[in-house]
Protein backbone atom coordinates (compact mmCIF):
# COMPACT_ATOMS: atom_id res chain seq x y z
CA UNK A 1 19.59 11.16 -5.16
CA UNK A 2 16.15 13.10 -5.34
CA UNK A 3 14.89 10.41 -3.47
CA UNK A 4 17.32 10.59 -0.27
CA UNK A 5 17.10 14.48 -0.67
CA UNK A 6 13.26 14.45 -0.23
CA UNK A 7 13.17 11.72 2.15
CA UNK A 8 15.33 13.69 4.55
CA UNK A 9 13.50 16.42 3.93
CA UNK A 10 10.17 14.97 4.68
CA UNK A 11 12.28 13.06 8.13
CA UNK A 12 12.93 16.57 9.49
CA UNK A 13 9.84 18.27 8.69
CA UNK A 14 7.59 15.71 10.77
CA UNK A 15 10.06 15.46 13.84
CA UNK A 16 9.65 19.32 14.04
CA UNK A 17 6.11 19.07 14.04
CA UNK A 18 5.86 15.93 15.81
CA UNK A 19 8.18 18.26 18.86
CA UNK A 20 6.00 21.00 19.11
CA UNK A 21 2.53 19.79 19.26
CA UNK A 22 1.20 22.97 18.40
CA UNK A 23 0.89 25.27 16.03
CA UNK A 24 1.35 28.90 16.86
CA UNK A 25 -1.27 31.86 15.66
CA UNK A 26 -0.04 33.02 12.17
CA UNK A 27 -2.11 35.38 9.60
CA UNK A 28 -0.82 35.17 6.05
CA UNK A 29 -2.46 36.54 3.12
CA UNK A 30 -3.58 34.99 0.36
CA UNK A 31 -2.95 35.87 -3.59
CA UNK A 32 -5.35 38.50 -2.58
CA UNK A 33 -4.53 41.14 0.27
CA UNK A 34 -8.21 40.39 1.44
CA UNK A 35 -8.04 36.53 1.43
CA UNK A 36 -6.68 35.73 5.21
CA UNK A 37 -5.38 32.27 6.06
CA UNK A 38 -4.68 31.56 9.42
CA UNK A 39 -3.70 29.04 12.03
CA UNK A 40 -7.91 28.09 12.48
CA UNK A 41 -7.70 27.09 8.55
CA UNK A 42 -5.36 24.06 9.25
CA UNK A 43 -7.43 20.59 10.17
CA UNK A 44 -6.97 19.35 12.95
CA UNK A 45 -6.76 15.66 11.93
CA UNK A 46 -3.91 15.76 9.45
CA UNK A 47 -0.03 16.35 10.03
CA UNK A 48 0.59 19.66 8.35
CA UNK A 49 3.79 20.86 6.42
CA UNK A 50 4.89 24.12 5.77
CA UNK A 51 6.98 24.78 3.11
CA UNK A 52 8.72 28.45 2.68
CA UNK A 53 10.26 28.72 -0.42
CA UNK A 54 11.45 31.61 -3.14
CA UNK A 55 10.42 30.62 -6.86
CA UNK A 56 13.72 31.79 -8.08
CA UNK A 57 16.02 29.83 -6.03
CA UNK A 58 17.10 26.59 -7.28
CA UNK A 59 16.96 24.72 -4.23
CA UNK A 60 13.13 25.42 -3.98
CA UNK A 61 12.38 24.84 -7.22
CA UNK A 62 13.70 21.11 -7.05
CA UNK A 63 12.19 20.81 -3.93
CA UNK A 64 8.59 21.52 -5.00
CA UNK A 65 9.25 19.39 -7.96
CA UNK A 66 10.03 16.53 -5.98
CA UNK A 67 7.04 17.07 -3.60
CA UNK A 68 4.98 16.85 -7.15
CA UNK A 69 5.94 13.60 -7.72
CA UNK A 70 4.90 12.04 -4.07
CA UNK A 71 0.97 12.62 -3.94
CA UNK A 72 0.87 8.80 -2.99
CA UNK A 73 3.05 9.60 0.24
CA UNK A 74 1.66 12.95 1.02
CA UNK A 75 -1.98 12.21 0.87
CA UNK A 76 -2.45 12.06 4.67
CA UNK A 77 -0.73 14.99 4.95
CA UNK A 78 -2.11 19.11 4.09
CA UNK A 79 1.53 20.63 2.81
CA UNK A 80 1.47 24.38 2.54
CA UNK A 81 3.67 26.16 0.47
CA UNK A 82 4.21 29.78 1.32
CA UNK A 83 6.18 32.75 -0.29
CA UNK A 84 7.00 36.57 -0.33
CA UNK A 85 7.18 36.59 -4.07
CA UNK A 86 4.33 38.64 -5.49
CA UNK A 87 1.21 36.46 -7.81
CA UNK A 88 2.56 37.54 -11.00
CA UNK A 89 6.00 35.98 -10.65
């Protein structure tokens, strides 16, 4: 079942990417408020995934457990996770 749930997952993620094309400008901030990571940071010869997630829910949790176990299939790939929860959490 995790298996199906991340394959799916990972199905959607690259048609979305694969649609655009291109990545939009984005800032985000890094554990630090003076660490900046932007759309320039992301190479240019890799597909990229963003993941938003929220360390409390459920959902996310499994999620980034599952992406743990697939280094083998994600190796090609720079996967991003990104949050509003503060460092210390």
């Amino acid at each position: 079942m995790y298996f199906i749930r991340l394959v799916m997952l990972l199905l959607i993620s690259s048609s979305a990417v694969g649609q655009s094309g291109n990545i939009p400008a984005f800032k985000f901030s890094r554990g630090n408020q003076s660490e900046v990571f932007t759309d320039k940071n992301i190479p240019a010869n890799k597909k990229s995934l963003f993941v938003f997630f929220d360390i409390t829910c459920p959902h996310c949790q499994e999620a980034i457990t599952l992406f743990n176990g697939q280094n083998k299939e994600l190796e090609n790939s720079s996967v991003y996770l990104i949050t509003m929860d503060d460092k210390t959490s």
